[in-house]
N, C-alpha and C. Protein backbone atom coordinates (compact mmCIF):
# COMPACT_ATOMS: atom_id res chain seq x y z
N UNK A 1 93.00 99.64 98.77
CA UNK A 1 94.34 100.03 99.19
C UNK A 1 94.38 101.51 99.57
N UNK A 2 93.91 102.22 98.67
CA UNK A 2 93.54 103.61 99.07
C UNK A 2 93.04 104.14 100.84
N UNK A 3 92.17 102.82 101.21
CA UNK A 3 91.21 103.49 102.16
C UNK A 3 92.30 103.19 103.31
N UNK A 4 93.09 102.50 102.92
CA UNK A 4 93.83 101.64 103.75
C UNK A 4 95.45 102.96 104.22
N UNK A 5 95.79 103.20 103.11
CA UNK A 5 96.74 104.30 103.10
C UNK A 5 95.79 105.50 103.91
N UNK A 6 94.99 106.32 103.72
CA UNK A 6 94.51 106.73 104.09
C UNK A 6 94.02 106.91 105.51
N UNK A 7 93.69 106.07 105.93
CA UNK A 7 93.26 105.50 107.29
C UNK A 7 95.01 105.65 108.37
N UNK A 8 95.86 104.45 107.66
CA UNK A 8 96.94 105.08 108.40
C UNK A 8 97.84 106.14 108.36
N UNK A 9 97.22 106.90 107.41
CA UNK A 9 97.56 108.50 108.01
C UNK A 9 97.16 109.20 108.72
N UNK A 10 95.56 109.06 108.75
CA UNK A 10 94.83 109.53 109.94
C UNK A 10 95.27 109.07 111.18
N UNK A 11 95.68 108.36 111.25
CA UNK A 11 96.44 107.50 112.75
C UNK A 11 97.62 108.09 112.70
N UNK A 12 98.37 107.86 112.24
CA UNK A 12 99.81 109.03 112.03
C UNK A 12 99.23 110.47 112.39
N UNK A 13 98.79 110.86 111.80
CA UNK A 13 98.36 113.01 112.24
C UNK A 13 97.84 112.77 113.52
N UNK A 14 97.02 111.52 114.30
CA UNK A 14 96.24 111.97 115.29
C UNK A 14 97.17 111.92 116.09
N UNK A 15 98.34 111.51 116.06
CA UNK A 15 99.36 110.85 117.15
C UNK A 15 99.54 112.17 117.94
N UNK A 16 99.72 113.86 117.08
CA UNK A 16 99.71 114.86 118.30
C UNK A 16 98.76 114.82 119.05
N UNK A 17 97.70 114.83 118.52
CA UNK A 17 96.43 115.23 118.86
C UNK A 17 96.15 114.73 120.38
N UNK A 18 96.49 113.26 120.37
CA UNK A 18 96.01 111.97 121.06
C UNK A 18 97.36 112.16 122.19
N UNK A 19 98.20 112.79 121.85
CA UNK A 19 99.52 113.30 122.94
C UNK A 19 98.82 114.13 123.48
N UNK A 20 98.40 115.16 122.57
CA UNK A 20 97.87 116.78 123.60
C UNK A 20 97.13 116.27 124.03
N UNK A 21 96.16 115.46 123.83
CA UNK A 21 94.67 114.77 124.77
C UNK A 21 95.39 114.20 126.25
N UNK A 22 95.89 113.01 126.04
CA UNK A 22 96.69 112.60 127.08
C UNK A 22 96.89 113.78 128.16
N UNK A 23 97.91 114.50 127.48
CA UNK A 23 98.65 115.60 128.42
C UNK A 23 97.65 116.32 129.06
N UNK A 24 96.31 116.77 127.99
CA UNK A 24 94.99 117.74 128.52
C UNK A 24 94.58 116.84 129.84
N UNK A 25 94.25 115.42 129.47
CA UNK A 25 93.82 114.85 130.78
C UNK A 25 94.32 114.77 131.84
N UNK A 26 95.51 114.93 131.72
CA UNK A 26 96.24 115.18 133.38
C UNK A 26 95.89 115.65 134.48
N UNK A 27 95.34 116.82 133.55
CA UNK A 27 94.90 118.23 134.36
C UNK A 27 93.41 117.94 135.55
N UNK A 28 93.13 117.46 134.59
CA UNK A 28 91.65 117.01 135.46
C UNK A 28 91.67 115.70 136.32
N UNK A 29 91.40 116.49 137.26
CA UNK A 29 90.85 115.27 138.86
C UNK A 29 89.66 114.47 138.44
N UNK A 30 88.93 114.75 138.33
CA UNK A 30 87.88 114.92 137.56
C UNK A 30 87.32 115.27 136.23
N UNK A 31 87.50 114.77 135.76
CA UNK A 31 87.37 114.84 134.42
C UNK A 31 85.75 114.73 133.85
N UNK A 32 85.25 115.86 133.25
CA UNK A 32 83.69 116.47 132.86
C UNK A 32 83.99 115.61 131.09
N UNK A 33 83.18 114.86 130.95
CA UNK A 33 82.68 114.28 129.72
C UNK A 33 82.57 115.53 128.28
N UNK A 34 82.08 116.78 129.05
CA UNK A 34 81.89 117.92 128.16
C UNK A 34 83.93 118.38 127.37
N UNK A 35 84.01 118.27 128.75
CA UNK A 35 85.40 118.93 128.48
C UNK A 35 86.16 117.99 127.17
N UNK A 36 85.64 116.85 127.52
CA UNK A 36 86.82 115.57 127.11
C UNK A 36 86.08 115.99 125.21
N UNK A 37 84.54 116.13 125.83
CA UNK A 37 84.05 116.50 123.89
C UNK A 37 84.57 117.21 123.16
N UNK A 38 84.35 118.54 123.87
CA UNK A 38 84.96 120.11 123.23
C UNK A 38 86.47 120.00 122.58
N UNK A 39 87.21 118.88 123.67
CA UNK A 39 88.78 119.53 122.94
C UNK A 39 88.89 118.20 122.01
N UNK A 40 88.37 117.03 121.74
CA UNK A 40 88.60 116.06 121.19
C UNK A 40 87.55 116.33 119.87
N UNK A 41 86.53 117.49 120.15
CA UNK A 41 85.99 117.90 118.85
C UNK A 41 86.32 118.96 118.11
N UNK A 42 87.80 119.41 118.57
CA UNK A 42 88.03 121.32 117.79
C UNK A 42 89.16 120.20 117.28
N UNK A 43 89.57 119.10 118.34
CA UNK A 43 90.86 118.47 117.54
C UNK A 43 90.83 117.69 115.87
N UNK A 44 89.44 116.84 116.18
CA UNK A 44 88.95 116.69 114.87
C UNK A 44 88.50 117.41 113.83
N UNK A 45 87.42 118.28 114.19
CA UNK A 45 87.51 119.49 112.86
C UNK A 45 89.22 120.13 112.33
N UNK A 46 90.28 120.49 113.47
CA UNK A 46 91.06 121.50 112.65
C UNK A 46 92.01 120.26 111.62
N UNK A 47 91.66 118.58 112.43
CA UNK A 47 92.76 117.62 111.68
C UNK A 47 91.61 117.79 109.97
N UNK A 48 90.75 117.80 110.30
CA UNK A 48 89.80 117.47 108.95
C UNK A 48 90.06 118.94 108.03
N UNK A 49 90.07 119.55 108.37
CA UNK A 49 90.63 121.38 107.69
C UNK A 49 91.50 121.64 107.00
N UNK A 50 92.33 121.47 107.85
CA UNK A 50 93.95 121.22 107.48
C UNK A 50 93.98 121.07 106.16
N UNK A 51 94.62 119.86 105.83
CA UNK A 51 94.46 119.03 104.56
C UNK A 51 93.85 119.56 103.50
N UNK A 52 92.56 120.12 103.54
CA UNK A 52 91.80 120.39 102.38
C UNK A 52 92.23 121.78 102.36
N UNK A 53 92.94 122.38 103.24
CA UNK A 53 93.80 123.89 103.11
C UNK A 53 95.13 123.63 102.04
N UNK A 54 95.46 122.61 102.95
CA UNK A 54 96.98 121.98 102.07
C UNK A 54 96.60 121.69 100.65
N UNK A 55 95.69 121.05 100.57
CA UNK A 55 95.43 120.50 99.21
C UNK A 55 95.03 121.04 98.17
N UNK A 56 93.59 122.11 98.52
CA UNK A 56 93.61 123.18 97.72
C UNK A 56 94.78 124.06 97.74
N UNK A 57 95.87 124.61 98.24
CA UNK A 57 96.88 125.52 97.74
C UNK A 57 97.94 124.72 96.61
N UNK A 58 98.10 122.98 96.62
CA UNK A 58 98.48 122.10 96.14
C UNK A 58 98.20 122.34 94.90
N UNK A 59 97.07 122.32 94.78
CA UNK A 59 96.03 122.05 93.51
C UNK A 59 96.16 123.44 92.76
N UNK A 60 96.49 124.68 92.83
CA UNK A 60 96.97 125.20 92.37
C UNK A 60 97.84 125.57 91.72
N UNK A 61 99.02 125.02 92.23
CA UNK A 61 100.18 125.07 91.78
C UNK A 61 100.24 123.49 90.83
N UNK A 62 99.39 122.77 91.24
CA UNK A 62 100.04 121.30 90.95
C UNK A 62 100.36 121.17 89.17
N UNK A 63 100.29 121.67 88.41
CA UNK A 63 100.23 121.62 86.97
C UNK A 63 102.14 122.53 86.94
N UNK A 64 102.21 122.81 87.95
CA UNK A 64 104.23 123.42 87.97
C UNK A 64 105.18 122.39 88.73
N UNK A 65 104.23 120.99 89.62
CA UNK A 65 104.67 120.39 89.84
C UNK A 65 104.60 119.36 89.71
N UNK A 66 103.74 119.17 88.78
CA UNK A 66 103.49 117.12 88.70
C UNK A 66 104.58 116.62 87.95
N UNK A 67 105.73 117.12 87.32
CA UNK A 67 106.88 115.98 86.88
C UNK A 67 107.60 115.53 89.03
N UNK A 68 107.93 116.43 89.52
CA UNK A 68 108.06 116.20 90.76
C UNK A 68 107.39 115.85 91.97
N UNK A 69 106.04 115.96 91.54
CA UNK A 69 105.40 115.37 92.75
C UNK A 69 105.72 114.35 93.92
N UNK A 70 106.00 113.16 93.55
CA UNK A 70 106.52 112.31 94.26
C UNK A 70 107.53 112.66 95.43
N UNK A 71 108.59 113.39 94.67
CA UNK A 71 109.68 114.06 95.84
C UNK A 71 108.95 114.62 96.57
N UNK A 72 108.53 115.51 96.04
CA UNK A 72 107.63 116.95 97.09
C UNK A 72 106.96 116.32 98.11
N UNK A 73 106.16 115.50 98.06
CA UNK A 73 105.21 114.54 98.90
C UNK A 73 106.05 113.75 99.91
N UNK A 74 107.72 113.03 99.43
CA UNK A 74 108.33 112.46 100.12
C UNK A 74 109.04 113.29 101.22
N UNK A 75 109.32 114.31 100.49
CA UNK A 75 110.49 115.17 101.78
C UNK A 75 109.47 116.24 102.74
N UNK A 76 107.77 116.54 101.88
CA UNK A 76 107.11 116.98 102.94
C UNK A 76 106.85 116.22 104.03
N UNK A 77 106.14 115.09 103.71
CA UNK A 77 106.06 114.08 104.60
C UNK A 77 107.01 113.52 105.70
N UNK A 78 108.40 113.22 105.25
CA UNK A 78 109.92 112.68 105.97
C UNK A 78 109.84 114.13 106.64
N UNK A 79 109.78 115.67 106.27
CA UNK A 79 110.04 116.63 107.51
C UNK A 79 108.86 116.55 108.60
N UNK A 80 107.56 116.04 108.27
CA UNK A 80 106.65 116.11 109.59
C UNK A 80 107.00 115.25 110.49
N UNK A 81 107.25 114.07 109.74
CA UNK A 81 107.63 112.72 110.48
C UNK A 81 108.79 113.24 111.80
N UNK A 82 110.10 113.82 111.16
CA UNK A 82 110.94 114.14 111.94
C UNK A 82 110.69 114.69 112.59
N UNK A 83 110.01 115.83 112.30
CA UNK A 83 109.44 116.59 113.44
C UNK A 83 108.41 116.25 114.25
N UNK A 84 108.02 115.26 114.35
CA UNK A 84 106.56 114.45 115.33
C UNK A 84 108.29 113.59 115.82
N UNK A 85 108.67 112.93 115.63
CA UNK A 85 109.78 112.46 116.08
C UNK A 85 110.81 113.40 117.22
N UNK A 86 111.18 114.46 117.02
CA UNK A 86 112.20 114.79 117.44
C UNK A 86 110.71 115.82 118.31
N UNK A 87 109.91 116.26 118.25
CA UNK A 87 108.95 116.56 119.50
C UNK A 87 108.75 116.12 120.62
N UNK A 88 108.45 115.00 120.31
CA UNK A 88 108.20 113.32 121.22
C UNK A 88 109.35 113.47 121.85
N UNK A 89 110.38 113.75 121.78
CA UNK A 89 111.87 113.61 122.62
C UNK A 89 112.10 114.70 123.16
N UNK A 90 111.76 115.98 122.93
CA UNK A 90 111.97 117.38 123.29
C UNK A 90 111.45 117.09 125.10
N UNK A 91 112.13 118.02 125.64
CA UNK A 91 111.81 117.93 126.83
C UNK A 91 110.76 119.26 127.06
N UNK A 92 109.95 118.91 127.36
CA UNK A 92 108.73 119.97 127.66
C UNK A 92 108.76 120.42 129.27
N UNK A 93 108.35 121.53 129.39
CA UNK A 93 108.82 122.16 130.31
C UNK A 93 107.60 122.21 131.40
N UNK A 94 107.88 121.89 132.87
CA UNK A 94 107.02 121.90 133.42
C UNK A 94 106.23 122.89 134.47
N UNK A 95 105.41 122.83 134.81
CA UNK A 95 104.95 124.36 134.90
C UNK A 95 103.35 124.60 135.74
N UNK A 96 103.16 125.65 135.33
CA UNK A 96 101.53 126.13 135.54
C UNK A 96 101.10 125.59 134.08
N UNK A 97 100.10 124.68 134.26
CA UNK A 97 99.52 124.09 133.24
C UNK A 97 97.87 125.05 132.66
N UNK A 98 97.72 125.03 131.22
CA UNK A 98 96.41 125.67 131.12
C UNK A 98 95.45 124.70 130.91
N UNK A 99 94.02 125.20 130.88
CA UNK A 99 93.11 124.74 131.27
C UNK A 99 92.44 124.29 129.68
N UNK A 100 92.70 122.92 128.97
CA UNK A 100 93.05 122.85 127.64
C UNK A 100 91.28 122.80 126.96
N UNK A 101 90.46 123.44 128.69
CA UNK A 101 88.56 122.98 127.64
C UNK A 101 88.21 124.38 127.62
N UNK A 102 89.18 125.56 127.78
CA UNK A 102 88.83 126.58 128.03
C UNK A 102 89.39 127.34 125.93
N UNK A 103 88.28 128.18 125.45
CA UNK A 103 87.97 128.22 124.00
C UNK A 103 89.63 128.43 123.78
N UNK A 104 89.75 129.49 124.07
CA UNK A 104 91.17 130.00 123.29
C UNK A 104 92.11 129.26 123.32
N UNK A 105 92.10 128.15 124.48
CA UNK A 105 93.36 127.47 124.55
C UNK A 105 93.17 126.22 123.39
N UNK A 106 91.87 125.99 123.37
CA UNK A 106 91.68 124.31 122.56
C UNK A 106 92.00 124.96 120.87
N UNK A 107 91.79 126.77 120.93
CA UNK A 107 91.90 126.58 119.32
C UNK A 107 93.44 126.93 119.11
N UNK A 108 94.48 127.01 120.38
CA UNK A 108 95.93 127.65 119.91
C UNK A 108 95.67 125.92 119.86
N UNK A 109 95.82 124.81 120.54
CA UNK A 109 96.10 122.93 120.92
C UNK A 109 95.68 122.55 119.48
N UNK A 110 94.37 123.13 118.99
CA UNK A 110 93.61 122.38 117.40
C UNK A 110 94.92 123.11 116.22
N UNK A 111 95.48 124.15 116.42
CA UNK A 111 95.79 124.74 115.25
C UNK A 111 97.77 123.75 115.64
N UNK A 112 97.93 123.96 116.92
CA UNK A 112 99.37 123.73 116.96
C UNK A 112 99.32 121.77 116.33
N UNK A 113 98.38 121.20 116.60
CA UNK A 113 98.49 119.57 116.37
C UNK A 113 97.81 119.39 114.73
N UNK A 114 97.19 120.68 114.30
CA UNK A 114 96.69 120.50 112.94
C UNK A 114 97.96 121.09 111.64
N UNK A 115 98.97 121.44 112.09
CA UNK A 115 99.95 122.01 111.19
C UNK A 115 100.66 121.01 110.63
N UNK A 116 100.66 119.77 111.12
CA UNK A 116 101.25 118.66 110.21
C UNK A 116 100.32 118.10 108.89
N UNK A 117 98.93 118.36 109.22
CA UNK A 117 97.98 117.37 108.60
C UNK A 117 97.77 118.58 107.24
N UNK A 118 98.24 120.17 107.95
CA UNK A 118 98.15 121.08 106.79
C UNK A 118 99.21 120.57 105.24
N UNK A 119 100.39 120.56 106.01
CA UNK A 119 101.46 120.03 105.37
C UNK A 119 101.09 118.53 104.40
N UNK A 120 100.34 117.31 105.46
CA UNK A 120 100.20 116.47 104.21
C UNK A 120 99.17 116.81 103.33
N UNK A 121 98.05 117.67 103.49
CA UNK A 121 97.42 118.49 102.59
C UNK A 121 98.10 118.77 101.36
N UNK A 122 99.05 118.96 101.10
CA UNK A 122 99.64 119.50 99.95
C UNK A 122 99.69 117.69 98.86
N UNK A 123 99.55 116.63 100.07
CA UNK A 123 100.32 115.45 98.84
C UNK A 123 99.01 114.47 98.86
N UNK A 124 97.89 115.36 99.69
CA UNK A 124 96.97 113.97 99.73
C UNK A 124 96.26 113.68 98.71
N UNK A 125 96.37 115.05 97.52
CA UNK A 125 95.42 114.52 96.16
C UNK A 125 96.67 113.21 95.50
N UNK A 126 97.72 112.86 95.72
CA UNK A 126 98.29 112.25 95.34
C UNK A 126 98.13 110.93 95.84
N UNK A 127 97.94 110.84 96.79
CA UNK A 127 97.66 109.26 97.76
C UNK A 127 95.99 108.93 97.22
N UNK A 128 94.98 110.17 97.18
CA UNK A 128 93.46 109.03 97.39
C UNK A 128 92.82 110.42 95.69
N UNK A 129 91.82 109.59 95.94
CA UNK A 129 91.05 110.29 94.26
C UNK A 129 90.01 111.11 95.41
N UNK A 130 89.46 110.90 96.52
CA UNK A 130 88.67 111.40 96.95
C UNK A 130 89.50 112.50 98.82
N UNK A 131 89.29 113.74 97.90
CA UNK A 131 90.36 114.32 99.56
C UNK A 131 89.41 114.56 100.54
N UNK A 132 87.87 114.98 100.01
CA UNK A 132 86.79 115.19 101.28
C UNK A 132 86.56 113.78 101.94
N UNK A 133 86.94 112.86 101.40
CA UNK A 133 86.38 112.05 102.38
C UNK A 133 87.26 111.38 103.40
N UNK A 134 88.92 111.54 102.34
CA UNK A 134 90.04 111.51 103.57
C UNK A 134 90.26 112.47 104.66
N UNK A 135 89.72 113.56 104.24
CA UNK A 135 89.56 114.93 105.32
C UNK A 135 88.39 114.61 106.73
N UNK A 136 87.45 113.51 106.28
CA UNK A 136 86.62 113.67 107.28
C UNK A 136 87.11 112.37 108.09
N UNK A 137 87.47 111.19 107.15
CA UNK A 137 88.00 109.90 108.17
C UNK A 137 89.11 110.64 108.73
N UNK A 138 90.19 111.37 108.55
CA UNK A 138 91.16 111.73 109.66
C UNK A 138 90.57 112.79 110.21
N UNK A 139 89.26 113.56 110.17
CA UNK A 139 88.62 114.33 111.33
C UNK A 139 87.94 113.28 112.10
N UNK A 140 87.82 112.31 111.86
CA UNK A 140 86.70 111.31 112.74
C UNK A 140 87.79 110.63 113.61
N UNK A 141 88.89 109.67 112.94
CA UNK A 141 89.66 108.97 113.84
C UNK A 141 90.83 110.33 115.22
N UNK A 142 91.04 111.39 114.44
CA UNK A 142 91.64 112.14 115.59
C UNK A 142 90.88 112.24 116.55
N UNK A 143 89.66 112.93 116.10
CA UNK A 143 88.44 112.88 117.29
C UNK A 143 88.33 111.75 118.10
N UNK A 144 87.97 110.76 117.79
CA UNK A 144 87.80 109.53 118.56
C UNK A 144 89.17 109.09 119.01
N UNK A 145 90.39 109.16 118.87
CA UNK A 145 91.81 108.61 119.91
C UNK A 145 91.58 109.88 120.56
N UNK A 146 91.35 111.71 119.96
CA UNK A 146 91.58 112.13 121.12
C UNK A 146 90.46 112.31 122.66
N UNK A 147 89.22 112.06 122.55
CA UNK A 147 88.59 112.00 123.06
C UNK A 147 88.83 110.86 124.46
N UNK A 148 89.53 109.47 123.45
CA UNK A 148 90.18 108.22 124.50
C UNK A 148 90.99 108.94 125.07
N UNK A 149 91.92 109.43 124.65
CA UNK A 149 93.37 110.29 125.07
C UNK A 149 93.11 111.06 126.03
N UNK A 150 92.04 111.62 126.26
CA UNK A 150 91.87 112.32 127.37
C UNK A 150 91.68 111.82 128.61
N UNK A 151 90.59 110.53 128.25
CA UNK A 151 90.14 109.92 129.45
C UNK A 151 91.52 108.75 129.96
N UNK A 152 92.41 108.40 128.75
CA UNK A 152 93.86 108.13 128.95
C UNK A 152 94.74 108.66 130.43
N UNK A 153 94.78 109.97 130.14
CA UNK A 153 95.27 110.59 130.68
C UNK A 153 95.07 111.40 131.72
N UNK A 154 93.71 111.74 131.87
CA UNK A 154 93.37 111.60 133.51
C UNK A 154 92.90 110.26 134.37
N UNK A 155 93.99 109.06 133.95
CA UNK A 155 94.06 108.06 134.61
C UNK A 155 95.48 107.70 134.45
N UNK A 156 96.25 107.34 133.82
CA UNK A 156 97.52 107.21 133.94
C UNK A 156 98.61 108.23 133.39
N UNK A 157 98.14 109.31 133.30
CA UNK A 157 99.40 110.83 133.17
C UNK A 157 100.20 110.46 131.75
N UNK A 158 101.48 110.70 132.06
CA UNK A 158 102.11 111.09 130.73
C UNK A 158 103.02 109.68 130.06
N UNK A 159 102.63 108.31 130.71
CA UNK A 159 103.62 107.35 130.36
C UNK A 159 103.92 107.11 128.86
N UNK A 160 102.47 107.55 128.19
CA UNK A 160 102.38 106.66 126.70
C UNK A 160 102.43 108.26 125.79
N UNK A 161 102.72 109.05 126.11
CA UNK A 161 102.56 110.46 125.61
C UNK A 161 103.21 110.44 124.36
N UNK A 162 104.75 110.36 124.64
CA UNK A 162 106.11 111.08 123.61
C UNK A 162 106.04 109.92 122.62
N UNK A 163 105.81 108.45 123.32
CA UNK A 163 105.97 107.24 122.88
C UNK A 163 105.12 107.31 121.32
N UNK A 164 104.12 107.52 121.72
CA UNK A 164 102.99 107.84 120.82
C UNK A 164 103.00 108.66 119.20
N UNK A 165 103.78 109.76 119.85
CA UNK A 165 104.11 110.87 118.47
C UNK A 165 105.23 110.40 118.03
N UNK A 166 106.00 109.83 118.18
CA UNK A 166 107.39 109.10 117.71
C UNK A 166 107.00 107.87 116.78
N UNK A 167 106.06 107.01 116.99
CA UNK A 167 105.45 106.32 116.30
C UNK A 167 104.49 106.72 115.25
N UNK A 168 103.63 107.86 115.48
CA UNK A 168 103.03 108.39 114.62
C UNK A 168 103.88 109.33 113.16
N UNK A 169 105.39 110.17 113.96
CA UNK A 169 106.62 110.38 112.86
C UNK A 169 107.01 109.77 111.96
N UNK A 170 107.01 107.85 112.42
CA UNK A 170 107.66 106.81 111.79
C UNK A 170 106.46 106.37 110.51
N UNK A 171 105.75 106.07 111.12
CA UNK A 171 104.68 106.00 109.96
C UNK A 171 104.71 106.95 109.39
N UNK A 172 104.69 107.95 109.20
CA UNK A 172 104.29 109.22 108.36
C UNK A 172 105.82 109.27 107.30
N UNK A 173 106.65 109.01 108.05
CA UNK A 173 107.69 109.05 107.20
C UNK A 173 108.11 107.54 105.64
N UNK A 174 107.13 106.52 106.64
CA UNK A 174 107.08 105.20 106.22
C UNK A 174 106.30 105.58 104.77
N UNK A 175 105.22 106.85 104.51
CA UNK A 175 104.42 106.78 103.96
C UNK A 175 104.73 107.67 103.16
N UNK A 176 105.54 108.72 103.13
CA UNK A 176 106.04 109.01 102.15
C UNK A 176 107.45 108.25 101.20
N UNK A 177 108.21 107.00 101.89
CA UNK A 177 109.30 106.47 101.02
C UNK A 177 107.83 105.95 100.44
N UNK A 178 106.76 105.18 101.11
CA UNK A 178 105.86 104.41 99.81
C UNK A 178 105.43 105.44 98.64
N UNK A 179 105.73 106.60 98.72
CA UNK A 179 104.72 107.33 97.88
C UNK A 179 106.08 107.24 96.59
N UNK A 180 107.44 108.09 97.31
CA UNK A 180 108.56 107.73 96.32
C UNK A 180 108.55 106.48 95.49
N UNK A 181 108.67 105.42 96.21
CA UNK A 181 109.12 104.06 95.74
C UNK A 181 108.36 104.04 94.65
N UNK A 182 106.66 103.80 95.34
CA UNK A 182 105.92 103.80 93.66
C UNK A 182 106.09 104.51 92.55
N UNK A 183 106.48 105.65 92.41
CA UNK A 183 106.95 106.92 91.21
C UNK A 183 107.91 105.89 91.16
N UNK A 184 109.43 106.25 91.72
CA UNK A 184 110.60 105.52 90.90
C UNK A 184 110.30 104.15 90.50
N UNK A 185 109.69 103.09 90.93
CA UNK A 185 110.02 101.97 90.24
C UNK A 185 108.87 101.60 89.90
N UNK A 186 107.51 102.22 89.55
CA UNK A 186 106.13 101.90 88.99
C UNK A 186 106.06 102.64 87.78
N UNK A 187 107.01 103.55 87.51
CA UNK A 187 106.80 104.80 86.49
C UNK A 187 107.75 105.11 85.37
């Protein structure tokens, strides 16, 4: 059950990732296999980072918060969600686009789509007994949708983009009432 929770969180966090991929592929007429690596591999390392940032600062404090844990985990979680939600709907502005395989830009794209996965960092010693290895399955599955996501999207543009992170909000939010529910009525 663990691997299982786990897993669909990694699918939940990749949902920016696999948006910015999409959106990155636009750009390219042509689309270089290298390019599609580089940004679908800074996307997976910073999703795999994250978390074990979140978690170790967690783990510090966690002995001031384990009568509350559960909340903390629920309303961190319900604010990413909303906010992968209410992103997905934001109207993004259109423009001179940057060039998303070029270094500086893939590490502002890795850090801006890895700030949610920082956030469930703080609750993931609470969901699995093992956080390095949930750190590397959601560095592996972001990598691999965003890598698709790219080649996504320098073929059919932005249809499945917003759709995508709105669904990835819902789950994430889905996954913190499970984290509540079990505290209040298992405990």
């Amino acid at each position: 059950m663990e691997l299982i929770t786990v897993t669909i969180i990694a699918l939940a966090l990749a949902m920016d990732a696999f948006a910015v991929s999409i959106a990155s592929g636009t750009i390219y007429k042509k689309l270089k296999i290298k390019y599609a690596f580089r940004i679908a591999l800074f996307f997976g390392i910073f999703q795999a980072v994250m978390p074990l940032v979140g978690c170790s600062a967690a783990l510090t404090v966690s002995r001031y918060i384990r009568t509350f844990d559960h909340w903390l985990a629920f309303v961190l979680l319900t604010a990413v969600g909303i906010k992968m939600i209410y992103e997905s709907f934001k109207i993004k502005p259109a423009g001179k686009s940057l060039d998303p395989a070029k270094f500086l830009v893939v590490i502002i794209l890795s850090v801006a789509t890895s700030i949610d996965a920082l956030a469930v960092g703080f609750t993931l010693s609470i969901i699995t007994s093992s956080v390095i290895t949930a750190a590397i399955i959601i560095g592996l599955i972001t990598f691999l949708l965003s890598y698709i996501g790219i080649f996504i999207g320098s073929r059919l543009g932005h249809f499945f983009e917003s759709r995508i992170e709105a669904i990835g909000g819902l789950v994430i939010i889905a996954i913190g009432l499970k984290i509540l529910l079990k505290h209040l009525i298992f405990l």
